[in-house]
C-alpha atoms as a PDB file:
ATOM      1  CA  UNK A   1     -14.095 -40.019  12.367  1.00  0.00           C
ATOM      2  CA  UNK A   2     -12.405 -42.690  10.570  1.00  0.00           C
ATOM      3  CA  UNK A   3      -8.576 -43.408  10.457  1.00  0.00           C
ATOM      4  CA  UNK A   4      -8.794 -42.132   6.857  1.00  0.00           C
ATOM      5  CA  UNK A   5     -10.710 -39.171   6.596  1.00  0.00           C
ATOM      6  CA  UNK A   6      -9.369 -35.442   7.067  1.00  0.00           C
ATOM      7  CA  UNK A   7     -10.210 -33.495  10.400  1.00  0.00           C
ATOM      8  CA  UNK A   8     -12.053 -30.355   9.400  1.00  0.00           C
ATOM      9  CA  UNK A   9     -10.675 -27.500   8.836  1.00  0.00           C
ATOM     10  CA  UNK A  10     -11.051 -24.454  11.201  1.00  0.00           C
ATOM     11  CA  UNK A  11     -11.568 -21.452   8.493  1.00  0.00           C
ATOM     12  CA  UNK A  12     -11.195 -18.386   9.862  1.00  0.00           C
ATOM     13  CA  UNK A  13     -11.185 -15.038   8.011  1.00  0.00           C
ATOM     14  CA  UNK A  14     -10.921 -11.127   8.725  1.00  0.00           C
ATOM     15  CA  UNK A  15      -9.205  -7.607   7.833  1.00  0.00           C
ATOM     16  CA  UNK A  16      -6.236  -6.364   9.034  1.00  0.00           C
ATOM     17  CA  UNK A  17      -5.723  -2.545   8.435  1.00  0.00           C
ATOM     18  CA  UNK A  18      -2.051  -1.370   7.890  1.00  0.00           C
ATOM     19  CA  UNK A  19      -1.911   2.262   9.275  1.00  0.00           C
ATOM     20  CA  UNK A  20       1.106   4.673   9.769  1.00  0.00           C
ATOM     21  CA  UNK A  21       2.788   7.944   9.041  1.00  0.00           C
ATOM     22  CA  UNK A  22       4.066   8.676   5.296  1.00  0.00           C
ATOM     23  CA  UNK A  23       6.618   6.134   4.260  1.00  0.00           C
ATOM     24  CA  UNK A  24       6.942   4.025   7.454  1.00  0.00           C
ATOM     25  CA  UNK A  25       7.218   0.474   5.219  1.00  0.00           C
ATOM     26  CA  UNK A  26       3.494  -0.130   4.920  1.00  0.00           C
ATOM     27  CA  UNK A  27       3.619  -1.074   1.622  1.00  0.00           C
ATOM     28  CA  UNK A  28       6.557  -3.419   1.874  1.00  0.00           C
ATOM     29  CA  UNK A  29       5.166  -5.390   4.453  1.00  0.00           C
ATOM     30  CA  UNK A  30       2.131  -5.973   2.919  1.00  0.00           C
ATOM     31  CA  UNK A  31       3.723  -7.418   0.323  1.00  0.00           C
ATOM     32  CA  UNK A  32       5.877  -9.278   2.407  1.00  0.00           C
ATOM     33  CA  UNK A  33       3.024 -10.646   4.219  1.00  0.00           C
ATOM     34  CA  UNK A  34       1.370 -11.599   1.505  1.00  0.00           C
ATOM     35  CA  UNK A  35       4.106 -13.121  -0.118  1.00  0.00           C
ATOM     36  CA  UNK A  36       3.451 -11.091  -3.709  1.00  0.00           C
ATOM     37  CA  UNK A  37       3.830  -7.715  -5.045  1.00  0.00           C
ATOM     38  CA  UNK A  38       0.393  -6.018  -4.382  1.00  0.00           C
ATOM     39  CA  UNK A  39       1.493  -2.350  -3.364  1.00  0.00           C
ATOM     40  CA  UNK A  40       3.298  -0.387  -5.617  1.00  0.00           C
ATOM     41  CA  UNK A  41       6.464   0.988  -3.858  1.00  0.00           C
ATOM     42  CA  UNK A  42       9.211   3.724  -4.228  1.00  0.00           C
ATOM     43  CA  UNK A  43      11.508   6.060  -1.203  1.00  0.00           C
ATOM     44  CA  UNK A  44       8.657   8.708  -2.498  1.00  0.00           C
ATOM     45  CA  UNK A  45       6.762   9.401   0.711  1.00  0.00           C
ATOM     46  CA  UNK A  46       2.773   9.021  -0.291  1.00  0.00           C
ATOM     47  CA  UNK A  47       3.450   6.472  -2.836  1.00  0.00           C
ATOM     48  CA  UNK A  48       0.064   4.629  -1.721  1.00  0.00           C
ATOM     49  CA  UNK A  49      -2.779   6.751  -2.616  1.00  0.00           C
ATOM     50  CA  UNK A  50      -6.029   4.803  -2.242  1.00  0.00           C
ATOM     51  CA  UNK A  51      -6.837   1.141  -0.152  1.00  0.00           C
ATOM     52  CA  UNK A  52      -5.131  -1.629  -1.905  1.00  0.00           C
ATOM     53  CA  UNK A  53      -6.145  -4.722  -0.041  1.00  0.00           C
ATOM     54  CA  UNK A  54      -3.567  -7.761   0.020  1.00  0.00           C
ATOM     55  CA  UNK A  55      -5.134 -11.565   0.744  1.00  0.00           C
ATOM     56  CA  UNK A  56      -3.121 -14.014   2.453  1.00  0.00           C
ATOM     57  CA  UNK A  57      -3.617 -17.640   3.617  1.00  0.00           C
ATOM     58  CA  UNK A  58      -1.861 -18.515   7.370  1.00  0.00           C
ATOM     59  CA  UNK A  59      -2.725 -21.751   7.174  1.00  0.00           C
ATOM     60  CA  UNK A  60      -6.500 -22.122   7.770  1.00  0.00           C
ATOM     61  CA  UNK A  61      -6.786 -18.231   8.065  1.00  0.00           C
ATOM     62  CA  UNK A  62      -7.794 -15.834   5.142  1.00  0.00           C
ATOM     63  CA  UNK A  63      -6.180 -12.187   6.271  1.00  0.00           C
ATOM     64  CA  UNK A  64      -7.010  -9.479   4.234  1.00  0.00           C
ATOM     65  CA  UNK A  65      -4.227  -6.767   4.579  1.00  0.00           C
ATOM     66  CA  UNK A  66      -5.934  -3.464   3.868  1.00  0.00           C
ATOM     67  CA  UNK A  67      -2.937  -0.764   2.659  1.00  0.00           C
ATOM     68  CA  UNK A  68      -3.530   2.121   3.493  1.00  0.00           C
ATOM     69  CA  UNK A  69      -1.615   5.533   2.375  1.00  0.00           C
ATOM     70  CA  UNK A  70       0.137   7.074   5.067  1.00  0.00           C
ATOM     71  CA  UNK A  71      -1.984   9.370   7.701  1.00  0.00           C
ATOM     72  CA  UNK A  72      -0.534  13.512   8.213  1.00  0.00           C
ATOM     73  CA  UNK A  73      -1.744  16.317   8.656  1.00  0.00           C
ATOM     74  CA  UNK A  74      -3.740  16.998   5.238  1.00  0.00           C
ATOM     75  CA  UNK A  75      -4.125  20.246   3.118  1.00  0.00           C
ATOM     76  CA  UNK A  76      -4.948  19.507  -0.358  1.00  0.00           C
ATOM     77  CA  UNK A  77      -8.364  17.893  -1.555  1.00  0.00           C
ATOM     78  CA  UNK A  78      -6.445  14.674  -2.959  1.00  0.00           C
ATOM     79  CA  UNK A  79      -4.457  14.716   1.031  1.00  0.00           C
ATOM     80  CA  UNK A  80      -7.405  14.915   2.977  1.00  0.00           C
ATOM     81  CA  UNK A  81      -9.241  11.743   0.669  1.00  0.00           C
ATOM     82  CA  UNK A  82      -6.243   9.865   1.266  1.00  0.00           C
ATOM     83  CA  UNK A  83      -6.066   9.912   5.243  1.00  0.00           C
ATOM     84  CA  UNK A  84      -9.677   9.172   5.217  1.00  0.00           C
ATOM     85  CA  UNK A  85      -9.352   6.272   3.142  1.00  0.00           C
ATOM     86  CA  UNK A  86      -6.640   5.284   5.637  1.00  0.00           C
ATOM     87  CA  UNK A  87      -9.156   6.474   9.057  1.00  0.00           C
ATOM     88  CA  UNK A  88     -11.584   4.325   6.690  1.00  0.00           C
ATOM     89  CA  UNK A  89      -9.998   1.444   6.484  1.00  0.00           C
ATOM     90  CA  UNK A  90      -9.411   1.283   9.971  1.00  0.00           C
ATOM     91  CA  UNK A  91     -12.374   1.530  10.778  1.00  0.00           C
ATOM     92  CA  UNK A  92     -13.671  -1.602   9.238  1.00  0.00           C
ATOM     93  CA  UNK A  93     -11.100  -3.839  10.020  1.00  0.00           C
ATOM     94  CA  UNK A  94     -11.264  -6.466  12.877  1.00  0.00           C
ATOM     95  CA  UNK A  95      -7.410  -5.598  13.613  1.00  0.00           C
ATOM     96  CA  UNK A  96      -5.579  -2.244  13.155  1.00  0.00           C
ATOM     97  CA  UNK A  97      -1.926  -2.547  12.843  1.00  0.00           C
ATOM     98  CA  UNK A  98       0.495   0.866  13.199  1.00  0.00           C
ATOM     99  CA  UNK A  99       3.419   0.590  10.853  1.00  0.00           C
ATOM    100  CA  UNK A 100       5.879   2.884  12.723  1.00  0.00           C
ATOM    101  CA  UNK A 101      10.005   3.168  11.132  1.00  0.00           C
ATOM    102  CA  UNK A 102      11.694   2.663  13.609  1.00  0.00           C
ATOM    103  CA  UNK A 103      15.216   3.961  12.649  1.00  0.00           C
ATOM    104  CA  UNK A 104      13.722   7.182  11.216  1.00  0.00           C
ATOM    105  CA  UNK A 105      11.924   8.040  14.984  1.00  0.00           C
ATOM    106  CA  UNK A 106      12.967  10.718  16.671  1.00  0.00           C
ATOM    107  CA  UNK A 107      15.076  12.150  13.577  1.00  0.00           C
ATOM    108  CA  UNK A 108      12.152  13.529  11.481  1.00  0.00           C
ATOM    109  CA  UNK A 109      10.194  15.678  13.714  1.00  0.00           C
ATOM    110  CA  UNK A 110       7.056  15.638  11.169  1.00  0.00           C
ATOM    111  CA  UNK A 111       7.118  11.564  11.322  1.00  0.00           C
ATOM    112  CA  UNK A 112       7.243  11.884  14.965  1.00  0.00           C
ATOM    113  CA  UNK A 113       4.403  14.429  15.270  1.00  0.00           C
ATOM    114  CA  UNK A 114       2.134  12.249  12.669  1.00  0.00           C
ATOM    115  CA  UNK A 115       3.094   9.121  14.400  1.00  0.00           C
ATOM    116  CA  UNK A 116       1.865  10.832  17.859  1.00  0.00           C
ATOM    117  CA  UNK A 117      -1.431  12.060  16.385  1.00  0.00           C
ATOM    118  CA  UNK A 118      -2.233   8.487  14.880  1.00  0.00           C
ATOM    119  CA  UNK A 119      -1.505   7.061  18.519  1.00  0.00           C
ATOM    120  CA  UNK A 120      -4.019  10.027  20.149  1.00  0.00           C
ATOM    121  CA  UNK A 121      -6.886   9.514  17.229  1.00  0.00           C
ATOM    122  CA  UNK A 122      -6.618   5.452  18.066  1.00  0.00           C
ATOM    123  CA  UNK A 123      -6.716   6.419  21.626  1.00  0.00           C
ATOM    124  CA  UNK A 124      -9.524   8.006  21.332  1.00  0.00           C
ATOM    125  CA  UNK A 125     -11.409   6.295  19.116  1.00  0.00           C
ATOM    126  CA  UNK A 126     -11.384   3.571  21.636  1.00  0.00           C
ATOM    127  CA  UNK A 127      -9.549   1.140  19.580  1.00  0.00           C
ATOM    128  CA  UNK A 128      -6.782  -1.147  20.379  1.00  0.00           C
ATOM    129  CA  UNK A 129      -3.838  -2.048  18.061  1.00  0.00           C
ATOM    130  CA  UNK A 130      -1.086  -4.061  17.282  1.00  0.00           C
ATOM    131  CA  UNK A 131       2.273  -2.000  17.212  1.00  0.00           C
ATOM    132  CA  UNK A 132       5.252  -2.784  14.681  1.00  0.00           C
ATOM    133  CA  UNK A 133       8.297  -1.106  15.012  1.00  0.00           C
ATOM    134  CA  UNK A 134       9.806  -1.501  11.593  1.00  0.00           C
ATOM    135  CA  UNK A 135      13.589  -1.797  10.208  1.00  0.00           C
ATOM    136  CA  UNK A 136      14.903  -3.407  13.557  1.00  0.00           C
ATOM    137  CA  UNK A 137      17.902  -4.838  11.410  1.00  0.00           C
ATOM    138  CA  UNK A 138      19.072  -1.168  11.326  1.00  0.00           C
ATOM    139  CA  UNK A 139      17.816   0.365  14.321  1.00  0.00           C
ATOM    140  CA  UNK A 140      19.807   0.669  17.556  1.00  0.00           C
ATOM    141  CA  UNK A 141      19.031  -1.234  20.248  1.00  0.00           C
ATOM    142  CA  UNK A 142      19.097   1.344  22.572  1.00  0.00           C
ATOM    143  CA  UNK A 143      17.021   3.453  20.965  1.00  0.00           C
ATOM    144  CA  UNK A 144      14.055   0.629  19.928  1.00  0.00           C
ATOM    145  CA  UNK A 145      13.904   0.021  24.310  1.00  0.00           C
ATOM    146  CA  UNK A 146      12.754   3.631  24.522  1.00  0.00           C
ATOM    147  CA  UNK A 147      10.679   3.692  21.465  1.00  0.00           C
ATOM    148  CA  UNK A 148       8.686   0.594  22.783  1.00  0.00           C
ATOM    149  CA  UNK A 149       8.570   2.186  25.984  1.00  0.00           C
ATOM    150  CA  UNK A 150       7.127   5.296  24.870  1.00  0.00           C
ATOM    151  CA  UNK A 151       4.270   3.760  22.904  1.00  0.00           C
ATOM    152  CA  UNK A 152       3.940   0.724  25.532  1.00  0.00           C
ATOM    153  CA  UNK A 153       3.023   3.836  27.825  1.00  0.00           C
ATOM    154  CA  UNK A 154      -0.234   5.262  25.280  1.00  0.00           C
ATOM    155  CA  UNK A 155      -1.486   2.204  26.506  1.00  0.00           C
ATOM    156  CA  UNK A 156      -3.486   1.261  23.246  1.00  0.00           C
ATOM    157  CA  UNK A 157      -1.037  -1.479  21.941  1.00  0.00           C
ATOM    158  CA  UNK A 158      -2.284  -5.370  22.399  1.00  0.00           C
ATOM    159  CA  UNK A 159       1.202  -6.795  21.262  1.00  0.00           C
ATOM    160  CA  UNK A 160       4.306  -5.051  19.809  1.00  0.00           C
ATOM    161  CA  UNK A 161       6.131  -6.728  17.357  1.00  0.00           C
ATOM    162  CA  UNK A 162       9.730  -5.801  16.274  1.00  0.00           C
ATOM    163  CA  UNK A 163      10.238  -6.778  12.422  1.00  0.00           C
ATOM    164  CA  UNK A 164      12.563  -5.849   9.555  1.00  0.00           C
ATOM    165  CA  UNK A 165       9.634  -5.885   6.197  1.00  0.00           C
ATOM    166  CA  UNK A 166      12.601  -5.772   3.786  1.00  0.00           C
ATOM    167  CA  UNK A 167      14.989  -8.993   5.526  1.00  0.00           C
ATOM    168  CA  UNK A 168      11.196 -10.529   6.826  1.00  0.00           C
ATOM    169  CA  UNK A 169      12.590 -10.824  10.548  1.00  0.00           C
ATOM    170  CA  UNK A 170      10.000 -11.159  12.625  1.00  0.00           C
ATOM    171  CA  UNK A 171       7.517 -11.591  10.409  1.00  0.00           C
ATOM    172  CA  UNK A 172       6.862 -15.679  11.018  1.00  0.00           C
ATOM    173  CA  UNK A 173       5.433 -14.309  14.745  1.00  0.00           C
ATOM    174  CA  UNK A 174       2.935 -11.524  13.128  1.00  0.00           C
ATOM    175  CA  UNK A 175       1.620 -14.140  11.299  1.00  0.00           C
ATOM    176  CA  UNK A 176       1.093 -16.311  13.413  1.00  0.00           C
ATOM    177  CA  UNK A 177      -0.344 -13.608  15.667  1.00  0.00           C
ATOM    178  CA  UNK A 178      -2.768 -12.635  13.353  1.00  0.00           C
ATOM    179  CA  UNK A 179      -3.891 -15.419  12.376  1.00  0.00           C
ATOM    180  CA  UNK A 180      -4.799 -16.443  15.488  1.00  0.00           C
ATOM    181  CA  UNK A 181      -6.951 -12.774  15.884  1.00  0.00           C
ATOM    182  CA  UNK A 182      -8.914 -13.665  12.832  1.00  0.00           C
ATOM    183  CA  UNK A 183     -12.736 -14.603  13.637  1.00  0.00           C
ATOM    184  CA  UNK A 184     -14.450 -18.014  12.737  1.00  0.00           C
ATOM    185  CA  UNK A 185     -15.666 -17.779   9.350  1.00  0.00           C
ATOM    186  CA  UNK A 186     -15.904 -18.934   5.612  1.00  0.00           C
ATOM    187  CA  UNK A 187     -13.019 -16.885   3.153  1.00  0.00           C
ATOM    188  CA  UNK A 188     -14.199 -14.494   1.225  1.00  0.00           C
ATOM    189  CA  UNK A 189     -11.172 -14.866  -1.794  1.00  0.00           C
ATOM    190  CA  UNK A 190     -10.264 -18.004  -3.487  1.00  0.00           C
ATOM    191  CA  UNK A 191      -6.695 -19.579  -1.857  1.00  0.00           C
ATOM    192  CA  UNK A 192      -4.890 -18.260  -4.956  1.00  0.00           C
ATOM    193  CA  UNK A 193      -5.757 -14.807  -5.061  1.00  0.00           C
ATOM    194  CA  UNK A 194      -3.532 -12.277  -3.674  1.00  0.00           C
ATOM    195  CA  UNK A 195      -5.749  -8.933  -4.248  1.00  0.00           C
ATOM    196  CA  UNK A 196      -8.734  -8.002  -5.417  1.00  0.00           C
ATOM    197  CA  UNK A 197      -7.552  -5.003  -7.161  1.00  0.00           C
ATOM    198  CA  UNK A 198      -9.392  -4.398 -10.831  1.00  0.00           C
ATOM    199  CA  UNK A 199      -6.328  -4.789 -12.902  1.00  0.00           C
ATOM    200  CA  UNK A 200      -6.886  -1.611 -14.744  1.00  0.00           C
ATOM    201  CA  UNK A 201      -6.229   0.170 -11.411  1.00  0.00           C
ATOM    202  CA  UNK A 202      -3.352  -2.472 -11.098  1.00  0.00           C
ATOM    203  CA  UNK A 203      -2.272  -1.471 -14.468  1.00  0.00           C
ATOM    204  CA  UNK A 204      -2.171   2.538 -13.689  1.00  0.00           C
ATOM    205  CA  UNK A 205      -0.778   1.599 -10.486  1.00  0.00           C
ATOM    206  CA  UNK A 206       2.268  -0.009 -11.287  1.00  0.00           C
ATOM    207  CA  UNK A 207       3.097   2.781 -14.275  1.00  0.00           C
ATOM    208  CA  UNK A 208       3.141   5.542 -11.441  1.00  0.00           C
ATOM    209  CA  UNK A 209       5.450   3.544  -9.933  1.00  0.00           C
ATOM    210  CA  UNK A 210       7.690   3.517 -12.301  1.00  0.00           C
ATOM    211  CA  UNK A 211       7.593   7.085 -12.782  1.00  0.00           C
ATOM    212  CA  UNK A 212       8.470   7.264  -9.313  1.00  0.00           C
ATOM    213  CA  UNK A 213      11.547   5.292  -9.957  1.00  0.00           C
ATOM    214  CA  UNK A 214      12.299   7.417 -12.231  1.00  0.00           C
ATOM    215  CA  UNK A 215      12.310  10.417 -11.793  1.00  0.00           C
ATOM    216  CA  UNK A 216      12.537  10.485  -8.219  1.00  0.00           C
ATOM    217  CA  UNK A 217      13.328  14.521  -7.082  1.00  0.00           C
ATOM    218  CA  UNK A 218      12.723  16.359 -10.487  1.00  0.00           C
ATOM    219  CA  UNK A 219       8.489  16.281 -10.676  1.00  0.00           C
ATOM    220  CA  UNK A 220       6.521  16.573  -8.328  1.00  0.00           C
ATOM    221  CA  UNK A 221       3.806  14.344  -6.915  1.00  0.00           C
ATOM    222  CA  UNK A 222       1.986  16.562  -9.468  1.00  0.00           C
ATOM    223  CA  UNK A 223       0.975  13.440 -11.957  1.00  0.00           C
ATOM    224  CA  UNK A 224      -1.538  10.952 -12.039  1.00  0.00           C
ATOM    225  CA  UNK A 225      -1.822   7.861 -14.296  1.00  0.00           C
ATOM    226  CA  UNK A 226      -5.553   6.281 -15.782  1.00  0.00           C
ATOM    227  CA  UNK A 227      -5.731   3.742 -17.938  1.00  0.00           C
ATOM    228  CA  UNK A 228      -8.173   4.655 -20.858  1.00  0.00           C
ATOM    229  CA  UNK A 229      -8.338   1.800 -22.721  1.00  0.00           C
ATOM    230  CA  UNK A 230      -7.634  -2.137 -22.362  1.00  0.00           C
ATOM    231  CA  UNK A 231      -8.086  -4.164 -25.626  1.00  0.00           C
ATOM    232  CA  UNK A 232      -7.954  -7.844 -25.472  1.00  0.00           C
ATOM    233  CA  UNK A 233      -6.203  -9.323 -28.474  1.00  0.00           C
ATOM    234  CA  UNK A 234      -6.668 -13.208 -30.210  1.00  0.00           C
ATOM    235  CA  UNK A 235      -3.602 -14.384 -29.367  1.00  0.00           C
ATOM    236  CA  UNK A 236      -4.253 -13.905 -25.510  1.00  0.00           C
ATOM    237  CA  UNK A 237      -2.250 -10.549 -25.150  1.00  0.00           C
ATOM    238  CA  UNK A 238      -3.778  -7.121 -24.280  1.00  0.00           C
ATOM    239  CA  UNK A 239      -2.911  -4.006 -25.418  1.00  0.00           C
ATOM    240  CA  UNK A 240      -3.189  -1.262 -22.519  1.00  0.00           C
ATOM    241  CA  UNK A 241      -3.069   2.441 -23.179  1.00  0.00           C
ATOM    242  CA  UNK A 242      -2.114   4.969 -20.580  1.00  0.00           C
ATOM    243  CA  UNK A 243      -2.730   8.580 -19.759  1.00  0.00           C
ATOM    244  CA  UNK A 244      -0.303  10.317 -17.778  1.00  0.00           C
ATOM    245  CA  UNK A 245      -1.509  13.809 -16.632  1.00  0.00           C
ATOM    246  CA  UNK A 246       1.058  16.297 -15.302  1.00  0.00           C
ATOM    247  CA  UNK A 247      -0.293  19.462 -13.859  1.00  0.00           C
ATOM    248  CA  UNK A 248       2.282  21.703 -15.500  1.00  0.00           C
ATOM    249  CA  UNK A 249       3.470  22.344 -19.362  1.00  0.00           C
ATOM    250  CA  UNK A 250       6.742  22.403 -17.543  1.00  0.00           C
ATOM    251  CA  UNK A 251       6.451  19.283 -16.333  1.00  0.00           C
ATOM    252  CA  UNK A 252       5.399  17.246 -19.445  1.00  0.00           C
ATOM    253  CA  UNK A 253       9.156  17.177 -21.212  1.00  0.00           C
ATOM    254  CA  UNK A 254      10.329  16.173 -17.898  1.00  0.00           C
ATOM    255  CA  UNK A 255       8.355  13.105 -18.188  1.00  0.00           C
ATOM    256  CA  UNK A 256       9.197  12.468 -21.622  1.00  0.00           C
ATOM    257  CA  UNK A 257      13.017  13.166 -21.204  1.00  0.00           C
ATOM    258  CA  UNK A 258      14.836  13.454 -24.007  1.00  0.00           C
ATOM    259  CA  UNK A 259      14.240  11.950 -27.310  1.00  0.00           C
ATOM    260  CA  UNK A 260      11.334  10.275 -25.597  1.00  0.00           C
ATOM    261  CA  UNK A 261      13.594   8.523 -24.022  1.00  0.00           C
ATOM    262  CA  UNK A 262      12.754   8.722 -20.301  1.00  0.00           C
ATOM    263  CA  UNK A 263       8.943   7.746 -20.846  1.00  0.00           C
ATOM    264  CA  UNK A 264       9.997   4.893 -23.031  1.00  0.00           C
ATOM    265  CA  UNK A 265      12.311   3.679 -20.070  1.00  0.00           C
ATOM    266  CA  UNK A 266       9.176   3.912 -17.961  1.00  0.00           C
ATOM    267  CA  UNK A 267       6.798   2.127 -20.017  1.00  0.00           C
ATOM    268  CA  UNK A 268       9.430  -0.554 -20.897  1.00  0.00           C
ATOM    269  CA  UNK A 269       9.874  -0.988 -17.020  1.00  0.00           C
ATOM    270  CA  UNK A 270       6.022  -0.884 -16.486  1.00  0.00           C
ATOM    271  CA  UNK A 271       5.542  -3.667 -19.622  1.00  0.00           C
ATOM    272  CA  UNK A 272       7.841  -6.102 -17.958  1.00  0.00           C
ATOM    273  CA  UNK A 273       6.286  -5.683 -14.665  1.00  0.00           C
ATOM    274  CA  UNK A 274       2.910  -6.139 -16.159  1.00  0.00           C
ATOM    275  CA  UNK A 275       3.792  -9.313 -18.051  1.00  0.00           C
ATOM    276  CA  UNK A 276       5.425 -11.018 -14.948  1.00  0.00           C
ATOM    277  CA  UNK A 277       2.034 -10.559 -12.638  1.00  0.00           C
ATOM    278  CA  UNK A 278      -0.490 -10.923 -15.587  1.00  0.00           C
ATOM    279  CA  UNK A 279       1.666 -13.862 -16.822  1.00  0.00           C
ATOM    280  CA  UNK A 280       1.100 -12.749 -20.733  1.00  0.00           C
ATOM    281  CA  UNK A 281       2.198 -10.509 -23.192  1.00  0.00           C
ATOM    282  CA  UNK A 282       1.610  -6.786 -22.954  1.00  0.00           C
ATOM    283  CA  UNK A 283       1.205  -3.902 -25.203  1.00  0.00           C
ATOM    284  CA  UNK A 284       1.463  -0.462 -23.545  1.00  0.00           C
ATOM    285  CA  UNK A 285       1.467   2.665 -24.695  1.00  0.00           C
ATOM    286  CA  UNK A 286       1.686   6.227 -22.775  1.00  0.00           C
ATOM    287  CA  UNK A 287       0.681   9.135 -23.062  1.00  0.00           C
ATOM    288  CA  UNK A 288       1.229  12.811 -21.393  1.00  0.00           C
ATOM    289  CA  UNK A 289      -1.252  15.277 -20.924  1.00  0.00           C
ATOM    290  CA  UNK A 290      -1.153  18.630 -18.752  1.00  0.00           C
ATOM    291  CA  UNK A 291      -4.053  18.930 -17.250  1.00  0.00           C
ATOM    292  CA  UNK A 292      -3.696  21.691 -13.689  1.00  0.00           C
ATOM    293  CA  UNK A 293      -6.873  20.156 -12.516  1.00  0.00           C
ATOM    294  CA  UNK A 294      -6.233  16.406 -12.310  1.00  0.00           C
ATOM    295  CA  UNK A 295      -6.489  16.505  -9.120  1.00  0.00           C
ATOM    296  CA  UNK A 296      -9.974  17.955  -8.911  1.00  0.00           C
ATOM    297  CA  UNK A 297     -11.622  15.115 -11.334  1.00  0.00           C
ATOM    298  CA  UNK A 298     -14.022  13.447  -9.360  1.00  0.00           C
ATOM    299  CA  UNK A 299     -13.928  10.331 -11.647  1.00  0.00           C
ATOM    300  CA  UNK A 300     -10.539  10.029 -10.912  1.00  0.00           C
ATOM    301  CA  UNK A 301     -11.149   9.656  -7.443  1.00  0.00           C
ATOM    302  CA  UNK A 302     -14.317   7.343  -7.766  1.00  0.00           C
ATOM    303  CA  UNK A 303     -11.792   4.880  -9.683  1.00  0.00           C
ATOM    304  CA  UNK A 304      -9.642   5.673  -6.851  1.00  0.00           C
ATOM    305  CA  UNK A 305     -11.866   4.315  -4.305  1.00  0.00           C
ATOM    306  CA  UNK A 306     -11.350   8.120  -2.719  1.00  0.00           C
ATOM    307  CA  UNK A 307     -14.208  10.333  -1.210  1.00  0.00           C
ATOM    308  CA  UNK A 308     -13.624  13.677  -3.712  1.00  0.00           C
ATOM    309  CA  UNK A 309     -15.629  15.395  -0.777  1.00  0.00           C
ATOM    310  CA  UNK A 310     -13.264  14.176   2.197  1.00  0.00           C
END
């Protein structure tokens, strides 16, 4: 090789799946990792409801981040797609990373118990992991030594990593990490792309979000959000309108607030979220309709990506 000619590059490329209990910072560090919003994200606990894969480039690595929504112990049809979506995603990725919040351990007994039974279901599966104990920056020190000691002793963990998603400490040495875990290979995404979401899911995605935001305690997670139509206009805009399905009468004026002026604070929110990523102008318009069985409409899970029959 001449003087002036570039060395090869080394591509490598592979999936990394995010796993954890409800509302352990999944989500954030995703889109921390990433570098870009990709995961919609609110203090709701099962925020993430389907796979929402994030792409990153560490240097001459491709990782695809796989989200996943957070694994308990499921009841409800819609539960019991979601955790196997996230057993799913695990499943085909070359790395499985457990998202555990570390400040919250040992004061929630049900994150506790979920965390434990993800640990047991990896152990048995035969897999190993990668273990990071999130929100260090808040976390006593004391009490992250026995944490890592506890799961160091399950005896499924390759590395443990302790990290902060929301400051980014510790997240220059996961990347590297994983990087270095991916396998030889061509990328499967262009450099640019961050996800490979369809934006119409995008779309719906980042609207529930907002209604999160919100209304945070007064509904429910009894509401869903489809986008029914997406017209492109001349001028290079798009005009985008929304369905927002509440599974009570009760619930619809809740959603629309008063005046209309709630929903219009939501959609306004949504629009300028929309524009920013999409880098155009938006049109949206919302609508809410009670529907009790939302949550049994299988297309709503096929757009999903959810098994209705999980």
């Amino acid at each position: 090789m001449s003087e002036d000619e570039t060395p090869p590059i080394e591509m490598r490329c592979g999936f990394v799946a995010v796993i954890g209990a409800p509302n352990a910072g999944k989500s954030t560090l995703v889109n921390a990792l990433v570098g870009a919003k990709v995961s919609i994200v609110s203090p709701r606990v099962q925020t993430t409801r389907t796979i929402v894969r994030g792409i990153a480039m560490f240097g001459d690595a491709q990782v695809i981040f796989a989200d996943t929504p957070g694994i308990f112990q499921a009841k409800k049809r819609l539960e019991r797609a979601m955790v196997a979506a996230a057993w799913s995603g695990a499943a085909d990725a070359e790395v499985v990373l457990l998202v555990i919040d570390a400040e919250k351990a040992g004061k929630h007994a049900d994150a506790d118990a979920d965390t434990d039974r993800i640990v047991a279901d990896i152990k048995t599966s035969g897999r190993r992991a990668l273990l990071a104990l999130n929100k260090v920056d808040v976390t006593d020190k004391g009490k992250l030594l026995d944490l890592t000691a506890r799961m160091s002793a399950s005896g499924i963990f390759d590395e443990i990593f302790m990290i902060s998603a929301l400051t980014g400490d510790g997240l220059d040495h996961l990347r590297d990490h994983l990087a270095k875990l991916m396998p030889l290979g061509p990328w499967l995404f262009l450099e640019d792309e961050v996800s490979d979401m369809p934006a119409r899911l995008l779309a719906a995605e980042i609207t529930r979000e907002k209604i999160f935001l919100n209304l945070r305690e007064e509904l429910p997670y009894s509401c869903a959000v489809e986008t029914e139509r997406w017209e492109e206009k001349p001028d290079g805009s798009a005009r985008i309108d929304q369905v927002i399905y509440v599974s009570r009468e009760s619930h619809r004026p809740i959603v629309l607030g008063n005046g209309g002026q709630r929903i219009k604070s939501i959609g306004a929110a949504s629009r300028m979220e929309l524009e920013k990523l999409m880098d155009r102008r938006i049109h949206l318009f919302l609508h809410v309709k009670v529907n009790e069985r939302w949550n049994e409409d299988r297309s709503l899970y096929a757009a999903w990506g959810l098994d209705f029959n999980a």
